[in-house]
C-alpha atoms as a PDB file:
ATOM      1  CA  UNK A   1       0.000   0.000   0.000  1.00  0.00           C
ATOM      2  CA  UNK A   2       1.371   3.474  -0.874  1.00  0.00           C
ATOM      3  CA  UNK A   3       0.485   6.212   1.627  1.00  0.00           C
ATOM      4  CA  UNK A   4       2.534   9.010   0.306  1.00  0.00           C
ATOM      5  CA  UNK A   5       0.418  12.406  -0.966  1.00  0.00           C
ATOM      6  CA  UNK A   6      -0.048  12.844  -4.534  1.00  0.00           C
ATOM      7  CA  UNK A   7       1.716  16.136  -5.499  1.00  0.00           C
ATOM      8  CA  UNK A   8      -1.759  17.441  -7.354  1.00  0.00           C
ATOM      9  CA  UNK A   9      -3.146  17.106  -3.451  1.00  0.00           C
ATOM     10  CA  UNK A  10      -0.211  18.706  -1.481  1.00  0.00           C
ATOM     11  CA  UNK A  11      -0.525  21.885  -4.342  1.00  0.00           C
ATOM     12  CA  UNK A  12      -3.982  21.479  -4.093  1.00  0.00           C
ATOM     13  CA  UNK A  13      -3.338  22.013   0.428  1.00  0.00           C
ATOM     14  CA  UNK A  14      -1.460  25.792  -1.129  1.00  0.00           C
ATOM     15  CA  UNK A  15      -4.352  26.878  -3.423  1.00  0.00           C
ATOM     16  CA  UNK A  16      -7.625  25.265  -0.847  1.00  0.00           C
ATOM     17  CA  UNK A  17      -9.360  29.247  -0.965  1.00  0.00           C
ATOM     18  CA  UNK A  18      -8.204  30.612  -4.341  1.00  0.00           C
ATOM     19  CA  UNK A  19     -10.439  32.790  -5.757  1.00  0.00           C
ATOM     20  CA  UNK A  20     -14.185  30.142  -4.701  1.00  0.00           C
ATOM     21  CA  UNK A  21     -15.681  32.884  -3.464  1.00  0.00           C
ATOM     22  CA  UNK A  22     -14.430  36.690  -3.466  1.00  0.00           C
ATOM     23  CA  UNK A  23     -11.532  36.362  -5.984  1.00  0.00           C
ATOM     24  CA  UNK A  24      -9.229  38.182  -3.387  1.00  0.00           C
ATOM     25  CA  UNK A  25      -5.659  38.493  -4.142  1.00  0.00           C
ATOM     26  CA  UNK A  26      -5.254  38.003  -0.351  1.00  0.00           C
ATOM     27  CA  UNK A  27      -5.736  33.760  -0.505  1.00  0.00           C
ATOM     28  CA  UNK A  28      -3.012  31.844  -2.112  1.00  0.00           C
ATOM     29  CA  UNK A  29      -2.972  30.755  -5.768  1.00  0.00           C
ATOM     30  CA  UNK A  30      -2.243  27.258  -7.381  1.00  0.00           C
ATOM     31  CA  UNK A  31       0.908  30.401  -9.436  1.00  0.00           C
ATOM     32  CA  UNK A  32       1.878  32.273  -6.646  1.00  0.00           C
ATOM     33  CA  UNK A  33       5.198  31.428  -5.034  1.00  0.00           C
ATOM     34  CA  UNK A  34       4.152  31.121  -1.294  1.00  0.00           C
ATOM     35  CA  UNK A  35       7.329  31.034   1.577  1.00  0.00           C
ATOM     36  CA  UNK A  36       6.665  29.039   4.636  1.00  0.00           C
ATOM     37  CA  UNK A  37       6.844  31.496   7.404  1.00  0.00           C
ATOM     38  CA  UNK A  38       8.400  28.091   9.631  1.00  0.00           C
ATOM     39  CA  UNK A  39      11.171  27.579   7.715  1.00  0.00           C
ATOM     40  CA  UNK A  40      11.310  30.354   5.397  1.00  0.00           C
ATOM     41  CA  UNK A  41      11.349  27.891   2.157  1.00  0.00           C
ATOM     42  CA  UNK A  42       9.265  28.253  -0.717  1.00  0.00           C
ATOM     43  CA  UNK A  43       6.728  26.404  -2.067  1.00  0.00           C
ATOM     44  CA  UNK A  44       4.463  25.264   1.433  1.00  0.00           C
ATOM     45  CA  UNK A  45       2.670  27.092   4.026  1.00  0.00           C
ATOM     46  CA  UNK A  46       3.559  27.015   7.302  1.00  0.00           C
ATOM     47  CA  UNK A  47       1.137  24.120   8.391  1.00  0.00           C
ATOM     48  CA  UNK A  48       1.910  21.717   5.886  1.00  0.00           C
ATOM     49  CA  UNK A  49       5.751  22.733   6.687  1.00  0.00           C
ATOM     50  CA  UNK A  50       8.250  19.284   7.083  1.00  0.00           C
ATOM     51  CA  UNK A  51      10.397  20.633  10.319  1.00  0.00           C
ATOM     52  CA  UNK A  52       9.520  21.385  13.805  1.00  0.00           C
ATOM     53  CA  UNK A  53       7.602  24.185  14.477  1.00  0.00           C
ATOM     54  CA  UNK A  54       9.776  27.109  16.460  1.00  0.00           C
ATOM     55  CA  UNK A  55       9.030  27.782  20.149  1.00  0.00           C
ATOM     56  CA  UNK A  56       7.755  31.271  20.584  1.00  0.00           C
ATOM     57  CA  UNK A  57      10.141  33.687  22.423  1.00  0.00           C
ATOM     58  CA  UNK A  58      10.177  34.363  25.905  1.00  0.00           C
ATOM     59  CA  UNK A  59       7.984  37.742  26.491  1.00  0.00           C
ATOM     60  CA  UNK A  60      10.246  38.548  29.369  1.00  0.00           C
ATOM     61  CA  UNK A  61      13.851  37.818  27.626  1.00  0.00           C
ATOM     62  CA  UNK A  62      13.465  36.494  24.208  1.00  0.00           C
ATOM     63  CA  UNK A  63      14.787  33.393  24.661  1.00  0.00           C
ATOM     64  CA  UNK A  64      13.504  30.609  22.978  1.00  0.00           C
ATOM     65  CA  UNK A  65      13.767  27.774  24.964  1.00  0.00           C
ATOM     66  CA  UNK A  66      11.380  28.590  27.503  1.00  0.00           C
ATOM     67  CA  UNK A  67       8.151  30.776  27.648  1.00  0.00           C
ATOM     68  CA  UNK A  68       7.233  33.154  30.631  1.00  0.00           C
ATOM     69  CA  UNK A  69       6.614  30.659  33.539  1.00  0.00           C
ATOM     70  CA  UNK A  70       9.884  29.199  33.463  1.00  0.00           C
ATOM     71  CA  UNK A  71      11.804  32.143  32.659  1.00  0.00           C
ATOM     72  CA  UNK A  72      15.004  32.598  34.853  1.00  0.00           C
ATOM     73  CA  UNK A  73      14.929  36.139  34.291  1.00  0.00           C
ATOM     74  CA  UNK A  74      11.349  36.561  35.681  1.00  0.00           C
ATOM     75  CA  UNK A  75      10.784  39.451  38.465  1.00  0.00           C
ATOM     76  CA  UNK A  76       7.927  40.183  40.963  1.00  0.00           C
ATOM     77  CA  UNK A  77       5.920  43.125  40.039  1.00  0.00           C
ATOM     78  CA  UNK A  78       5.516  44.039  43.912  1.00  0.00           C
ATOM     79  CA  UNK A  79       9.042  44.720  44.965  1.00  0.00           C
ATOM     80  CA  UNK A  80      10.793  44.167  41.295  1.00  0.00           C
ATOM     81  CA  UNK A  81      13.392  41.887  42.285  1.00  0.00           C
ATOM     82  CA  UNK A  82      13.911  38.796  40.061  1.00  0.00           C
ATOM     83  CA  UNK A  83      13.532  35.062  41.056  1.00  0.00           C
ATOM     84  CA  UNK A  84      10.133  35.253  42.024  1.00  0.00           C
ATOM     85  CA  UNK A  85       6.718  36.241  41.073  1.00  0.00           C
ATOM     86  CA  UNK A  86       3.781  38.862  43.311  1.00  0.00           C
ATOM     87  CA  UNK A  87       2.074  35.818  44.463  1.00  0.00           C
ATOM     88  CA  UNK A  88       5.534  34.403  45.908  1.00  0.00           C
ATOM     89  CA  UNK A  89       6.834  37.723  47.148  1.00  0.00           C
ATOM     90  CA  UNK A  90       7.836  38.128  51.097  1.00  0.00           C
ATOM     91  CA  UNK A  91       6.553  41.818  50.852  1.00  0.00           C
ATOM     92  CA  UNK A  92       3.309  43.397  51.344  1.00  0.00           C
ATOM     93  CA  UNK A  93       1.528  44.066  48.922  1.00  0.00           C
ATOM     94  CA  UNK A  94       2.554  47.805  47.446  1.00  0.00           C
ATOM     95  CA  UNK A  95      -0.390  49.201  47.801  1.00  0.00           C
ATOM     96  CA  UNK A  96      -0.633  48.525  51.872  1.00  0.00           C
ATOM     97  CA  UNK A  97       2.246  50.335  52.132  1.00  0.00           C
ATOM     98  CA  UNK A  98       2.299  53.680  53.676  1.00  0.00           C
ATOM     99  CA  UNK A  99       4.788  56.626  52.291  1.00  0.00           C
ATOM    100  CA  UNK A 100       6.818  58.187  54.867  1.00  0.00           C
ATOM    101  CA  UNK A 101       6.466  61.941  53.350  1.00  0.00           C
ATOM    102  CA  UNK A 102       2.341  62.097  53.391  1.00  0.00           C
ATOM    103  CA  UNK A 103       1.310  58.908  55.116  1.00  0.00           C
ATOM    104  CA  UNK A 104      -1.130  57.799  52.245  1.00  0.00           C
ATOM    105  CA  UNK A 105      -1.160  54.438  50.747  1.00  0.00           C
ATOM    106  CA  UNK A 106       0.011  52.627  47.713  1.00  0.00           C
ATOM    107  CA  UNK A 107       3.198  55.207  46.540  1.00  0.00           C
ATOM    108  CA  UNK A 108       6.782  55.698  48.754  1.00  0.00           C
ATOM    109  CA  UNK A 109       8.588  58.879  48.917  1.00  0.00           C
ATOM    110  CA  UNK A 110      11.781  57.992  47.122  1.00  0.00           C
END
């Protein structure tokens, strides 16, 4: 038995909306050259791409072998000091904390 795809189907996976219904030059065409935004090689779209799909980057550093939970250059947002996260933090909350200067909450006088 021969499971392989038929190249008429795999072209046909690059031009599946051309032109049915509006005729937009916005869906791909059986003759435009389409670049897989994976791998950055013509001829395939990005789903039916061969290798891996990339890891998005980190939101805090970029990196690309982690996302956001696991990133070792996360911070807390209550006393910014990295390693841990507001619900981990030793601190009160910022915004029970009194400034010195007018005694109101949620600011400090520095």
């Amino acid at each position: 038995v021969n499971w392989s795809i038929s190249h008429k189907d795999l072209e046909a996976q690059i031009s599946n909306y051309a032109g049915v219904r509006h005729g937009s030059t916005r869906y791909y065409r059986a003759d435009k050259n389409v670049t897989c935004r994976n791998c950055h090689r013509p001829g395939h779209l990005s789903k039916n791409c061969p290798t891996p799909k990339k890891l998005p980057p980190c939101c805090l550093c970029a990196g690309r072998d982690h996302l956001q939970h696991s990133c070792p250059a996360r911070f807390c947002l209550n006393c910014c000091l990295p390693g841990h996260y507001f619900r981990e933090c030793l601190e009160r909350a910022y915004w029970n904390k009194h400034c010195n200067r007018c005694d109101m909450k949620g600011h400090y006088a520095d």
